[in-house]
PDB file of N, CA and C in Angstrom:
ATOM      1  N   UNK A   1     111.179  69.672  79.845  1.00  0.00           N
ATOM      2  CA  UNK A   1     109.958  69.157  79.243  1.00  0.00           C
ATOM      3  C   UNK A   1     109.972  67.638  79.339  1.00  0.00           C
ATOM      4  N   UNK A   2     109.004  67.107  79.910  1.00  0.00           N
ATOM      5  CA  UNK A   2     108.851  65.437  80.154  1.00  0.00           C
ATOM      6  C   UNK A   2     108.885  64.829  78.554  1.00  0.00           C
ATOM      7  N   UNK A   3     109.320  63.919  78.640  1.00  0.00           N
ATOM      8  CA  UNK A   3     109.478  62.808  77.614  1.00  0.00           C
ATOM      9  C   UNK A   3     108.801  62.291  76.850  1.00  0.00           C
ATOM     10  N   UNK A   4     108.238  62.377  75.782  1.00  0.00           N
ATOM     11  CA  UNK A   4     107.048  61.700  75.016  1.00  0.00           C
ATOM     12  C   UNK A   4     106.648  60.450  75.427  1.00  0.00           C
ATOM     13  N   UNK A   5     107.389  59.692  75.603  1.00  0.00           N
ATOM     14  CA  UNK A   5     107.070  58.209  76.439  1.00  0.00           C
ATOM     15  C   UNK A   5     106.180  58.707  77.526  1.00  0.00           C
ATOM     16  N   UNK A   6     106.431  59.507  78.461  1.00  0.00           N
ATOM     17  CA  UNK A   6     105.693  60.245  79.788  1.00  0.00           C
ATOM     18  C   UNK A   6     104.328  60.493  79.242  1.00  0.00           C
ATOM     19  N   UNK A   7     104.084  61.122  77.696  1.00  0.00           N
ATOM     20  CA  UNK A   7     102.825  61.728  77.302  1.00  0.00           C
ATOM     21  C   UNK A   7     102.123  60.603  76.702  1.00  0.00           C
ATOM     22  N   UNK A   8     102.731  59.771  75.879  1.00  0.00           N
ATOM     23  CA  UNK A   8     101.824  58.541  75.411  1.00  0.00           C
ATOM     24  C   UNK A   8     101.695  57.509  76.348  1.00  0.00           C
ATOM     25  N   UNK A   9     102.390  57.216  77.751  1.00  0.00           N
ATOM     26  CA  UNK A   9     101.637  56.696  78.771  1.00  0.00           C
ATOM     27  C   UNK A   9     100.674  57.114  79.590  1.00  0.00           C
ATOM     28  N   UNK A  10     100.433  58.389  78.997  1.00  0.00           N
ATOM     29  CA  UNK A  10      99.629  59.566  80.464  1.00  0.00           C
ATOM     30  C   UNK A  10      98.179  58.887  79.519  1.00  0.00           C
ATOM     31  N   UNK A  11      98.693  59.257  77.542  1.00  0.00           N
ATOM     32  CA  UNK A  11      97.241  59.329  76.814  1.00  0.00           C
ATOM     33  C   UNK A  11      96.431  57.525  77.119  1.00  0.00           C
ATOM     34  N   UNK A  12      97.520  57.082  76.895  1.00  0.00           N
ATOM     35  CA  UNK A  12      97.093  55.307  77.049  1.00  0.00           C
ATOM     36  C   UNK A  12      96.310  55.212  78.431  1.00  0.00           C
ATOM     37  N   UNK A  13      96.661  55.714  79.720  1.00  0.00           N
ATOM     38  CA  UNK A  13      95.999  55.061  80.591  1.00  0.00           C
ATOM     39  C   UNK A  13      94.555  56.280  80.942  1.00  0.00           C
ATOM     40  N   UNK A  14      94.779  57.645  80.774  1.00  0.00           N
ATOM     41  CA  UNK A  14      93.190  57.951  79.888  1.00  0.00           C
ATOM     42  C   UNK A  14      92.807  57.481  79.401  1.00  0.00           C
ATOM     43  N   UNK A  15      92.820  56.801  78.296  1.00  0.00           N
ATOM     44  CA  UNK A  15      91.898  55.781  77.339  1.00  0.00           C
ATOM     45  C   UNK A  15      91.562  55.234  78.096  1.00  0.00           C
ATOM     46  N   UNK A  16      92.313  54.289  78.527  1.00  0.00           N
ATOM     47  CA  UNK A  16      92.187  52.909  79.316  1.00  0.00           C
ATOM     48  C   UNK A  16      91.217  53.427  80.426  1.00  0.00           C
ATOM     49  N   UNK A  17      91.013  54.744  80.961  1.00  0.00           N
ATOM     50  CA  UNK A  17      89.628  54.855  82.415  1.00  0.00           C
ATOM     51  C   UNK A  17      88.665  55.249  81.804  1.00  0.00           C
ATOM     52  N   UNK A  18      88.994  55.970  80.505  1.00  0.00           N
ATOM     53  CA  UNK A  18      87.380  56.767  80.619  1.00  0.00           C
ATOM     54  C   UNK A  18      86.805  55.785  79.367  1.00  0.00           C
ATOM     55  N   UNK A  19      87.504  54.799  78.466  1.00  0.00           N
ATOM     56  CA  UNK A  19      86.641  53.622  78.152  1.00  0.00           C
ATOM     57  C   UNK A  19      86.462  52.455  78.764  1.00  0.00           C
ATOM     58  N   UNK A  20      87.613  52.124  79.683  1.00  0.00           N
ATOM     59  CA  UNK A  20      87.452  50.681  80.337  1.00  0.00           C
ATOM     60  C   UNK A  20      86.906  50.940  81.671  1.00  0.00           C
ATOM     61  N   UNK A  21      86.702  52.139  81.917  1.00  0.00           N
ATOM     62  CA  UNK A  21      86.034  52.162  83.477  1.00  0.00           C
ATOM     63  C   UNK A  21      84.419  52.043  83.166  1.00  0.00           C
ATOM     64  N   UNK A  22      83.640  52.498  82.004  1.00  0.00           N
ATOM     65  CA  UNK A  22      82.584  52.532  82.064  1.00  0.00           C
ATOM     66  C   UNK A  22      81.753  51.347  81.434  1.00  0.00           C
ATOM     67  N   UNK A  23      82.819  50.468  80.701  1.00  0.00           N
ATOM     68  CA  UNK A  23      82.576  49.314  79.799  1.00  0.00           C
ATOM     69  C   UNK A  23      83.024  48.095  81.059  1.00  0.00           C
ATOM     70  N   UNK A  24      83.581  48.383  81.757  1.00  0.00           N
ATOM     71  CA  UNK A  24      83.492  47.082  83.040  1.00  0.00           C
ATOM     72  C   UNK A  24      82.187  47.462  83.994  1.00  0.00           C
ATOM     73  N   UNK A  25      81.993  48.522  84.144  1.00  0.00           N
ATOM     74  CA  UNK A  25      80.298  49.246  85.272  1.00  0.00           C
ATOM     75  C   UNK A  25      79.494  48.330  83.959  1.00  0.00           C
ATOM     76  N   UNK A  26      79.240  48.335  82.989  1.00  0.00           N
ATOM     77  CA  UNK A  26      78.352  47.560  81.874  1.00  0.00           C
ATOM     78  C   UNK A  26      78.363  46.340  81.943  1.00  0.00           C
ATOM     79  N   UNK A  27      79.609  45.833  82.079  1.00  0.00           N
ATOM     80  CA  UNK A  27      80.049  44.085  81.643  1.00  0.00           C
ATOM     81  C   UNK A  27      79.330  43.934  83.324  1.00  0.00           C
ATOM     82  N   UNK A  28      79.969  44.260  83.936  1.00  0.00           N
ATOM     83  CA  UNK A  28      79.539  44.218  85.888  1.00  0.00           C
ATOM     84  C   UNK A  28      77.754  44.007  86.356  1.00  0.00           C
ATOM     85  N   UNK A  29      76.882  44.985  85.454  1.00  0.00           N
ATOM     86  CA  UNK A  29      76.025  45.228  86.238  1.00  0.00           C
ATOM     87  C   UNK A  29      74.778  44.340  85.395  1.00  0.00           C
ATOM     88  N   UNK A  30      74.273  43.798  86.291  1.00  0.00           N
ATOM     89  CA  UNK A  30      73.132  42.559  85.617  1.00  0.00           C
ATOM     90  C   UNK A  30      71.648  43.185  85.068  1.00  0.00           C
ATOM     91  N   UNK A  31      71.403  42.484  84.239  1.00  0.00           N
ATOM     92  CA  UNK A  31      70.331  43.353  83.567  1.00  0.00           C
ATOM     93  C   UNK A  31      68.747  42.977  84.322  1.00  0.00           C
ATOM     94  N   UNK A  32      67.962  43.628  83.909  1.00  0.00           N
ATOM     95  CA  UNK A  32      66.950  43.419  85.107  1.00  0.00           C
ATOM     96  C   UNK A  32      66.126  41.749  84.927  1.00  0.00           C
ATOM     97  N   UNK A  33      66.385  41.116  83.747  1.00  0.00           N
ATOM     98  CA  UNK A  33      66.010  39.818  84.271  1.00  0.00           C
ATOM     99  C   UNK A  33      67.052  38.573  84.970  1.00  0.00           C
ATOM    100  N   UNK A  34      68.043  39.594  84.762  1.00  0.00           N
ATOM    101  CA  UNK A  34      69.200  38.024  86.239  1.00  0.00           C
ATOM    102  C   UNK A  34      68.442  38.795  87.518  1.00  0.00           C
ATOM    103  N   UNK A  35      68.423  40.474  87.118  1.00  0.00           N
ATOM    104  CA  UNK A  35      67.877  39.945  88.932  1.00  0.00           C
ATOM    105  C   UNK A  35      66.764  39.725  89.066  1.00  0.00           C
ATOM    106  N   UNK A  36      64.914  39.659  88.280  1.00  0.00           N
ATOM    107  CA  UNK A  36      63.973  38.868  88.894  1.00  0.00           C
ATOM    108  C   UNK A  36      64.456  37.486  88.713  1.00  0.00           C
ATOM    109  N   UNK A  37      65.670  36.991  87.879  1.00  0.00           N
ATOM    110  CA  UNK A  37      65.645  35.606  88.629  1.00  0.00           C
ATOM    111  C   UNK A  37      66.113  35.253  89.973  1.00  0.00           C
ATOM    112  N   UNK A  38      66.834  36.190  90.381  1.00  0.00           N
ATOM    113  CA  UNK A  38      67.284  35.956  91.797  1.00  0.00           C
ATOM    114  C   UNK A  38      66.374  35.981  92.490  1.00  0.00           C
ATOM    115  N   UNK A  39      65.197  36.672  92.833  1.00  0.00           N
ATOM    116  CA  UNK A  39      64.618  37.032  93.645  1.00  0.00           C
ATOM    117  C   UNK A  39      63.568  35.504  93.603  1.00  0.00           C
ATOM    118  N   UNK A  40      63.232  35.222  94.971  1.00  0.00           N
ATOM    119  CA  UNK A  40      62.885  33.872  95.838  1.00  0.00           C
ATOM    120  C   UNK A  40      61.442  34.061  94.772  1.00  0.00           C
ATOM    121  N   UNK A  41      60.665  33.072  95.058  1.00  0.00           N
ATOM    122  CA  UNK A  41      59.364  32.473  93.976  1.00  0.00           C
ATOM    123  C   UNK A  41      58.146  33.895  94.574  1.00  0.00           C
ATOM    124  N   UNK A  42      58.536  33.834  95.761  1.00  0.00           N
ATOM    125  CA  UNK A  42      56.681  34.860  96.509  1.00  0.00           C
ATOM    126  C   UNK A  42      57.002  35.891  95.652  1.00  0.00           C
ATOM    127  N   UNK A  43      58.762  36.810  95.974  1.00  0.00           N
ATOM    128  CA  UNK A  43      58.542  38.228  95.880  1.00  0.00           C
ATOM    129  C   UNK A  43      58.451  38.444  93.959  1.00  0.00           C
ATOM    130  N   UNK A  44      58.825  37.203  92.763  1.00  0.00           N
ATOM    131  CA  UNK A  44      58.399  37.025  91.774  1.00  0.00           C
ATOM    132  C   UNK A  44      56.633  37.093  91.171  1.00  0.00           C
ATOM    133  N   UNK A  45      56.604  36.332  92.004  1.00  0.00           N
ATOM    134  CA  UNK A  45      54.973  36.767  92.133  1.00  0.00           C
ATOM    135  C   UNK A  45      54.121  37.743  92.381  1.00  0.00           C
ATOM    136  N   UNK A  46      54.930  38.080  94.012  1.00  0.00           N
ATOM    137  CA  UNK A  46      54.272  39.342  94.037  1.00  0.00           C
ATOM    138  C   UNK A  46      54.296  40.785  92.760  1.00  0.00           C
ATOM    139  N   UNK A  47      55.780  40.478  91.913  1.00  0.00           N
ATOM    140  CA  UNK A  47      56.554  41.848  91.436  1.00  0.00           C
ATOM    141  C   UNK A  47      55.760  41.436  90.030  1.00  0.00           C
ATOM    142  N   UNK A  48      55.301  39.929  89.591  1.00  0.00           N
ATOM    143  CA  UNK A  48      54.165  40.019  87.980  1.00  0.00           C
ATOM    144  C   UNK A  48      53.149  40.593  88.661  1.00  0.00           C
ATOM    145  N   UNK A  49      52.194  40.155  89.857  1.00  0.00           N
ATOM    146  CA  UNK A  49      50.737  40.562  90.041  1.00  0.00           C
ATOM    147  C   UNK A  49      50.706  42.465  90.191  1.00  0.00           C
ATOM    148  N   UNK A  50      51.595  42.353  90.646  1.00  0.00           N
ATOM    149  CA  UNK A  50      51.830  44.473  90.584  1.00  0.00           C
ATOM    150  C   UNK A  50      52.373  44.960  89.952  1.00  0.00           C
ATOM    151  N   UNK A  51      52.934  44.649  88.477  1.00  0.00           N
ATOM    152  CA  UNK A  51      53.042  45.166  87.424  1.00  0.00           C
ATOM    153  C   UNK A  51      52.333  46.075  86.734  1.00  0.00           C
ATOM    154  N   UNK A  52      51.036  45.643  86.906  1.00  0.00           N
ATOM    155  CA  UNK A  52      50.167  46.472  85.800  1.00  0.00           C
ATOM    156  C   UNK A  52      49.545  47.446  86.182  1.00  0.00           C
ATOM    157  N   UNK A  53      49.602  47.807  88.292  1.00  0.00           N
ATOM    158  CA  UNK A  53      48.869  48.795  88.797  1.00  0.00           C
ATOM    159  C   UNK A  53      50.801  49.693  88.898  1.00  0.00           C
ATOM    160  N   UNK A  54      51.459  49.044  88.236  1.00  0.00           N
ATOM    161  CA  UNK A  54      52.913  50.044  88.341  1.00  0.00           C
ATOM    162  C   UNK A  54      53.144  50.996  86.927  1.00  0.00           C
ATOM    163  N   UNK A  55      52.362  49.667  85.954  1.00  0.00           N
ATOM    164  CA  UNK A  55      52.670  50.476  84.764  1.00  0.00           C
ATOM    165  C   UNK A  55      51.615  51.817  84.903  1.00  0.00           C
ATOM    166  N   UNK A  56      50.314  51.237  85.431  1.00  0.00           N
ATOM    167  CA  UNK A  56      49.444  52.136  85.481  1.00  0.00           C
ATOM    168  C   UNK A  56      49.739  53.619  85.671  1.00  0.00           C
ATOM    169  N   UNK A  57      50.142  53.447  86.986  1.00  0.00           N
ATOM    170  CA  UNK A  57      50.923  54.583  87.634  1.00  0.00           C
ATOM    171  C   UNK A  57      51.868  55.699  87.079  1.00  0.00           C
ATOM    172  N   UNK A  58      52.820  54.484  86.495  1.00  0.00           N
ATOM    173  CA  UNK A  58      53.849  55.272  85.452  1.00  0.00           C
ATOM    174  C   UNK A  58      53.269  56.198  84.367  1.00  0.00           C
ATOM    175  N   UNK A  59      51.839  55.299  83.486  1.00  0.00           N
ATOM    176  CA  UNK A  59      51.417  56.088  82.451  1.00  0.00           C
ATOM    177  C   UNK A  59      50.868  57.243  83.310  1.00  0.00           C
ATOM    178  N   UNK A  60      49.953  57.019  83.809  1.00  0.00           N
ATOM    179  CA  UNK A  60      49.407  58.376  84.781  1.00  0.00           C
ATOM    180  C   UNK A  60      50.037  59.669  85.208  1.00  0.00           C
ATOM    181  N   UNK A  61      51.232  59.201  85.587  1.00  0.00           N
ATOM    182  CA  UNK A  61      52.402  60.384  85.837  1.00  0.00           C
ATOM    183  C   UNK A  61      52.903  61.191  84.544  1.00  0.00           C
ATOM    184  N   UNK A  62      53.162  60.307  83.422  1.00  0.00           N
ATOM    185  CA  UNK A  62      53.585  60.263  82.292  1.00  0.00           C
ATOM    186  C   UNK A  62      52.743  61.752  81.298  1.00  0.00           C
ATOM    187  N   UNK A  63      51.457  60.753  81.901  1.00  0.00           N
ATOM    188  CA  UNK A  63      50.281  61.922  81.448  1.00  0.00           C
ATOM    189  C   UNK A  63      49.999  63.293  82.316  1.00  0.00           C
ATOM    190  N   UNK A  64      50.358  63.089  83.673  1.00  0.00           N
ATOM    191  CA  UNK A  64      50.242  64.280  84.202  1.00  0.00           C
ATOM    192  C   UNK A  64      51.880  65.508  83.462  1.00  0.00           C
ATOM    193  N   UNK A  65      52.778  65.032  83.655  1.00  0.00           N
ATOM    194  CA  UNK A  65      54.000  65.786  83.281  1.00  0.00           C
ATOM    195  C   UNK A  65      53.253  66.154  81.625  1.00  0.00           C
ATOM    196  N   UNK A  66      53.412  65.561  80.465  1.00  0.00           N
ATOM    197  CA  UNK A  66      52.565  66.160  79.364  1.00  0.00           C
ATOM    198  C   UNK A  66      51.869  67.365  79.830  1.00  0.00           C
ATOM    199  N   UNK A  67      50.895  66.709  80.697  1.00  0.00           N
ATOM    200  CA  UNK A  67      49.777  68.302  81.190  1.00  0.00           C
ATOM    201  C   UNK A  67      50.396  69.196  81.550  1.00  0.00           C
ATOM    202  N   UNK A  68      51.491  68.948  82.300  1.00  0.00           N
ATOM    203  CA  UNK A  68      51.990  69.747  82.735  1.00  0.00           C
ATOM    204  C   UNK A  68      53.043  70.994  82.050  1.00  0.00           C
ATOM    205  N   UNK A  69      53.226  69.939  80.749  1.00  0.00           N
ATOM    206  CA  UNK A  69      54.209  70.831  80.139  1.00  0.00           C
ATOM    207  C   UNK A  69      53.430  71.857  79.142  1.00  0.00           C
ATOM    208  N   UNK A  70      52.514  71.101  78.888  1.00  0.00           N
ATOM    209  CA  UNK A  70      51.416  72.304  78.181  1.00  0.00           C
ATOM    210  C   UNK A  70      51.065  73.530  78.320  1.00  0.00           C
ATOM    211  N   UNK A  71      51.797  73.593  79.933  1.00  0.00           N
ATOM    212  CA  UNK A  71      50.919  75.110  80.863  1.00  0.00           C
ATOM    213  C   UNK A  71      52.089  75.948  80.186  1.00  0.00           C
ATOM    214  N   UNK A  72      52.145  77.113  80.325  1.00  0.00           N
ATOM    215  CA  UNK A  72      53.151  78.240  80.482  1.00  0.00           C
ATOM    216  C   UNK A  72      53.901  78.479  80.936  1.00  0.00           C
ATOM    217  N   UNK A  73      53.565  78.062  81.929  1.00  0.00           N
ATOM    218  CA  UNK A  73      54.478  77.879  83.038  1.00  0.00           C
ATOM    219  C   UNK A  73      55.662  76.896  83.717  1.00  0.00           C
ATOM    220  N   UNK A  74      56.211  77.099  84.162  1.00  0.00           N
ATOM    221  CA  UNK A  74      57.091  75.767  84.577  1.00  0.00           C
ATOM    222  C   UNK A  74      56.707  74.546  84.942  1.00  0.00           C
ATOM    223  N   UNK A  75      57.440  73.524  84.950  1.00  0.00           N
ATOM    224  CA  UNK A  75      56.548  72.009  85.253  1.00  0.00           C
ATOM    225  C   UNK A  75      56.792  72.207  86.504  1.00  0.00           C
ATOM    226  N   UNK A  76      57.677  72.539  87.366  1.00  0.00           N
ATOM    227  CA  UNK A  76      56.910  72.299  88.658  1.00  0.00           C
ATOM    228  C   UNK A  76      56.597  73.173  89.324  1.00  0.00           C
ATOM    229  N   UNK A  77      56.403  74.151  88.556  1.00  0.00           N
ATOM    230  CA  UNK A  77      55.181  75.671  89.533  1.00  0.00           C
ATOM    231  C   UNK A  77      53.676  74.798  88.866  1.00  0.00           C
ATOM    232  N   UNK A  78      53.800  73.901  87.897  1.00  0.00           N
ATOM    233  CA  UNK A  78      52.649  73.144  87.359  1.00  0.00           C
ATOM    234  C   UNK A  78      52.130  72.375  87.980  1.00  0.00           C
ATOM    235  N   UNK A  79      53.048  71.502  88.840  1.00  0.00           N
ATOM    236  CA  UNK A  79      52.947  70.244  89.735  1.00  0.00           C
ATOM    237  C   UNK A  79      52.331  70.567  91.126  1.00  0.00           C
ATOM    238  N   UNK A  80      53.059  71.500  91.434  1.00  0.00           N
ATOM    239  CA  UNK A  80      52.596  72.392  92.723  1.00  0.00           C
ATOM    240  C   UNK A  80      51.387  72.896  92.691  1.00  0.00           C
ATOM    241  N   UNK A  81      50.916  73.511  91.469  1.00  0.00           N
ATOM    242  CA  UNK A  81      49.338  74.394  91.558  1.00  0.00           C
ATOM    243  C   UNK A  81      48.218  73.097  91.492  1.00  0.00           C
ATOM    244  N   UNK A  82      48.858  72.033  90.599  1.00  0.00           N
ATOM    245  CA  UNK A  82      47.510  70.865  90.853  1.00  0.00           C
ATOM    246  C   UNK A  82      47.674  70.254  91.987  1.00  0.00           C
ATOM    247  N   UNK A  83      49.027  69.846  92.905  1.00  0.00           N
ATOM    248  CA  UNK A  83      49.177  69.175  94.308  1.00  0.00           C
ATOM    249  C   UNK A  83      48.165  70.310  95.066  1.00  0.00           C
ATOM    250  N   UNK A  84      48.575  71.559  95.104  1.00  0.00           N
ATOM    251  CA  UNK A  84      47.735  72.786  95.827  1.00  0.00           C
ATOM    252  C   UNK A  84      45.943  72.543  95.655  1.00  0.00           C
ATOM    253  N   UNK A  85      45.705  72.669  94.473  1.00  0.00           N
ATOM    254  CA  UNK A  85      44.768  71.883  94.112  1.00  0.00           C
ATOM    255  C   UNK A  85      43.770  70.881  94.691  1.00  0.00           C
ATOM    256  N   UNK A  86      44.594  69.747  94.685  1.00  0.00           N
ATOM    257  CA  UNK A  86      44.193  68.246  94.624  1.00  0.00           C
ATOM    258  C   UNK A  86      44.098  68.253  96.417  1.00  0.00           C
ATOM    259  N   UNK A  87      44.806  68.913  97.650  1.00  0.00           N
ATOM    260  CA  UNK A  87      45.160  69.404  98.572  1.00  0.00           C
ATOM    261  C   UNK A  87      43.337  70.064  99.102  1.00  0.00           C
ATOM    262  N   UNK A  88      43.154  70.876  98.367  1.00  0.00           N
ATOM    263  CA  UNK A  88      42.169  71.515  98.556  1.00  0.00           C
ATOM    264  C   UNK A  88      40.642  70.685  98.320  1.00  0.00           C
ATOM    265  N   UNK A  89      40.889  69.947  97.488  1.00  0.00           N
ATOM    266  CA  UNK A  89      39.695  69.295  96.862  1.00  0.00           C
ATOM    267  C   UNK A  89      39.682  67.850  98.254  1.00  0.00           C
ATOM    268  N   UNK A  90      40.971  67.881  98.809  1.00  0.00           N
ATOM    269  CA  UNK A  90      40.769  66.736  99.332  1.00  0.00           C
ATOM    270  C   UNK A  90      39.974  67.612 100.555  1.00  0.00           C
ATOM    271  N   UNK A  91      40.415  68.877 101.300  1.00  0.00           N
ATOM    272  CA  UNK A  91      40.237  69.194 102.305  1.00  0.00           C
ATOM    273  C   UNK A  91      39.193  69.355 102.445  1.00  0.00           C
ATOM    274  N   UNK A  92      37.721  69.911 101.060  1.00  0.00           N
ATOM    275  CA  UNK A  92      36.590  69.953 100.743  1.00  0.00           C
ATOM    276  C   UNK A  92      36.089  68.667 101.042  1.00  0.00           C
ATOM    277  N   UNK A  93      36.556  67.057 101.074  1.00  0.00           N
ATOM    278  CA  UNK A  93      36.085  66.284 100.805  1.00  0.00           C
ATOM    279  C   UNK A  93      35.775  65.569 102.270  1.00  0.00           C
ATOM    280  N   UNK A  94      37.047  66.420 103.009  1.00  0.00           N
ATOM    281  CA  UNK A  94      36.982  66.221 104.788  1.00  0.00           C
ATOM    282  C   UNK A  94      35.799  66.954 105.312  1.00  0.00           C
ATOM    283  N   UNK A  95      35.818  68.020 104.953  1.00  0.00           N
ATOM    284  CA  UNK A  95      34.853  69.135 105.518  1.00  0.00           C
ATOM    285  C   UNK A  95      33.544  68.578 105.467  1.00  0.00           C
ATOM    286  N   UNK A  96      33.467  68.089 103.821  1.00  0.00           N
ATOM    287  CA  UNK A  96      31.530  67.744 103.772  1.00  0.00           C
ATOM    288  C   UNK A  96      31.178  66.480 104.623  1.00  0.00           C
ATOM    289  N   UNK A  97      32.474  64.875 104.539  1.00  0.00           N
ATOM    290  CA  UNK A  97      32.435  64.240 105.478  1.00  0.00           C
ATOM    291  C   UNK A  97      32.181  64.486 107.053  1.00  0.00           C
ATOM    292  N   UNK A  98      33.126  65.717 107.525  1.00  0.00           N
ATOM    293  CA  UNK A  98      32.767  65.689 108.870  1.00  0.00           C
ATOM    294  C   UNK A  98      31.332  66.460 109.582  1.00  0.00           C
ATOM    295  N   UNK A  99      30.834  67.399 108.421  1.00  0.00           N
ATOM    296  CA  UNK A  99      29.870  67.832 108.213  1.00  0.00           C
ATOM    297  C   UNK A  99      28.567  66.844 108.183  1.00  0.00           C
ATOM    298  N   UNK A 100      28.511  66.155 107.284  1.00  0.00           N
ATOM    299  CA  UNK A 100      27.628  65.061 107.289  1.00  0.00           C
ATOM    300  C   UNK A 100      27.510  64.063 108.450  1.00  0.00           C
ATOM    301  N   UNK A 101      28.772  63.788 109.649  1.00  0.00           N
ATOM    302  CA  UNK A 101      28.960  62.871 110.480  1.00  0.00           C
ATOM    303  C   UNK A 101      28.381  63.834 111.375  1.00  0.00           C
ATOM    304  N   UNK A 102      28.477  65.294 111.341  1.00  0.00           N
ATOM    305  CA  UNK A 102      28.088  65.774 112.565  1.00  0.00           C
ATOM    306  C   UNK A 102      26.480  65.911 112.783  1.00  0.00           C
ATOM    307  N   UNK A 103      26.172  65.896 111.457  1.00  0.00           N
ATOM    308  CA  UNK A 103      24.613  66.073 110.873  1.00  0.00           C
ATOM    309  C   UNK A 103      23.864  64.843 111.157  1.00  0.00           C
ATOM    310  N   UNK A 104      24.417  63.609 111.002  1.00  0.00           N
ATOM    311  CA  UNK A 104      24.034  62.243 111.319  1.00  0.00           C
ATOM    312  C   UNK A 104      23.848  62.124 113.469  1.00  0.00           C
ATOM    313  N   UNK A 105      25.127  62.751 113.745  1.00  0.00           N
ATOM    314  CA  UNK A 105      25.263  62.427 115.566  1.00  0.00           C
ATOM    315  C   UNK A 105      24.328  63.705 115.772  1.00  0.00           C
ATOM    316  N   UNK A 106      23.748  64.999 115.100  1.00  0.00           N
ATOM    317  CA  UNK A 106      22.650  66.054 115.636  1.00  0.00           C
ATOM    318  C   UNK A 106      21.713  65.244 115.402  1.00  0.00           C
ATOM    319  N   UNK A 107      21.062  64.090 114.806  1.00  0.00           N
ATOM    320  CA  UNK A 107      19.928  63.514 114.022  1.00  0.00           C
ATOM    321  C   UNK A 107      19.912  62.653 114.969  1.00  0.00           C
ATOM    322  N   UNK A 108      20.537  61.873 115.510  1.00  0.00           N
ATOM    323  CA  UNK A 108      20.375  60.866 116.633  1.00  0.00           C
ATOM    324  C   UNK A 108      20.114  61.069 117.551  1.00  0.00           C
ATOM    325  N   UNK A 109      21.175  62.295 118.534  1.00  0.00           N
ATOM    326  CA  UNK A 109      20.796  62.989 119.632  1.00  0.00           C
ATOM    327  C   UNK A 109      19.144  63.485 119.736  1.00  0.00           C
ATOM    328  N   UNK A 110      18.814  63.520 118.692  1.00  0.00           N
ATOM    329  CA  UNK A 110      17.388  64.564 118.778  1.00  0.00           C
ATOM    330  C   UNK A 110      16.267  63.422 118.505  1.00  0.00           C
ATOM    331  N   UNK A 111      16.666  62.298 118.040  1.00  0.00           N
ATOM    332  CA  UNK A 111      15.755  61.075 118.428  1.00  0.00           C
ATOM    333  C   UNK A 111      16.036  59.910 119.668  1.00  0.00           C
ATOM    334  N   UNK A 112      17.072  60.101 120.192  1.00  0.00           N
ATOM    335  CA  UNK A 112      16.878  59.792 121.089  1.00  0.00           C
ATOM    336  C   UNK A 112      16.390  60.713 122.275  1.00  0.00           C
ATOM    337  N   UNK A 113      16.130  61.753 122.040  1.00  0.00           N
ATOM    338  CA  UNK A 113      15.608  62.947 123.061  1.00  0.00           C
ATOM    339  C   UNK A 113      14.077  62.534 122.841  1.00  0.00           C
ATOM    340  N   UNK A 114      13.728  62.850 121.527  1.00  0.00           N
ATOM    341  CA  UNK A 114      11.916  62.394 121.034  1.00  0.00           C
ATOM    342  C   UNK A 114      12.000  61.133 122.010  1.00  0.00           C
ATOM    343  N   UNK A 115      12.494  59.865 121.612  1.00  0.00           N
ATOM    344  CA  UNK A 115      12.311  58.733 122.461  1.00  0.00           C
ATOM    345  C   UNK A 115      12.171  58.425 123.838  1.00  0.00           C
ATOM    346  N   UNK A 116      13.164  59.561 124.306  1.00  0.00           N
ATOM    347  CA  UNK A 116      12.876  59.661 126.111  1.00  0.00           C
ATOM    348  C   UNK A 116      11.578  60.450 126.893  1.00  0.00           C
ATOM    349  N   UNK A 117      11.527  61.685 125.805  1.00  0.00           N
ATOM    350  CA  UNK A 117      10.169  62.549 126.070  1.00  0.00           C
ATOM    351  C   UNK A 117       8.755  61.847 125.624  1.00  0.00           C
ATOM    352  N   UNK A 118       8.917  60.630 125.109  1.00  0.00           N
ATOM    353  CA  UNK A 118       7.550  59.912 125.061  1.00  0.00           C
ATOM    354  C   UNK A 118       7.034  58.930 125.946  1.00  0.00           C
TER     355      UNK A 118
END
């Protein structure tokens, strides 16, 4: 049987990783305003002026997951049926567009036909 010295150096340098390994990743890693100070004057600028279409975004998502959790169903058999959805509504939105473009080039063709037959 190993030596108690063997077991209270084994417990000491456990301590020592699973508190000092995650408390140096902490002391180590910079918090998010050292790094917008690093970053050069434009991409500062650019990262205040698009803030608020980011937060936007975030709440939006924020609010879709809520909706989402409301259903019965799983959140992402939830996510999927409105992408499926939103998919469809877009494809409706192609259809009446190309519909209407084709309706516009039948409307021309047929006045410039009137125009030649006069």
């Amino acid at each position: 049987m190993p030596a108690t010295g063997t077991w209270v150096k084994m417990a000491v340098v456990t301590v020592a990783m699973c508190v000092g390994g995650p408390a140096l990743v902490y002391y180590v890693t910079p918090t998010e305003e050292e790094l917008f100070k690093k970053y050069n004057p434009e991409l500062q600028k650019r990262s205040l002026e698009n803030r608020q279409a980011r937060q936007q975004e975030f709440d939006d998502y924020v609010n879709k997951l809520k909706e989402w959790s409301r259903s019965d169903k799983q959140i992402w058999f939830a996510a999927e049926e409105m992408a499926e959805k939103a998919r469809m509504e877009q494809k409706d939105k192609i259809l009446d567009e190309q519909n209407r473009l084709a309706a516009e080039v039948e409307r021309r063709r047929k006045e410039m036909r009137d125009s030649t037959v006069k």
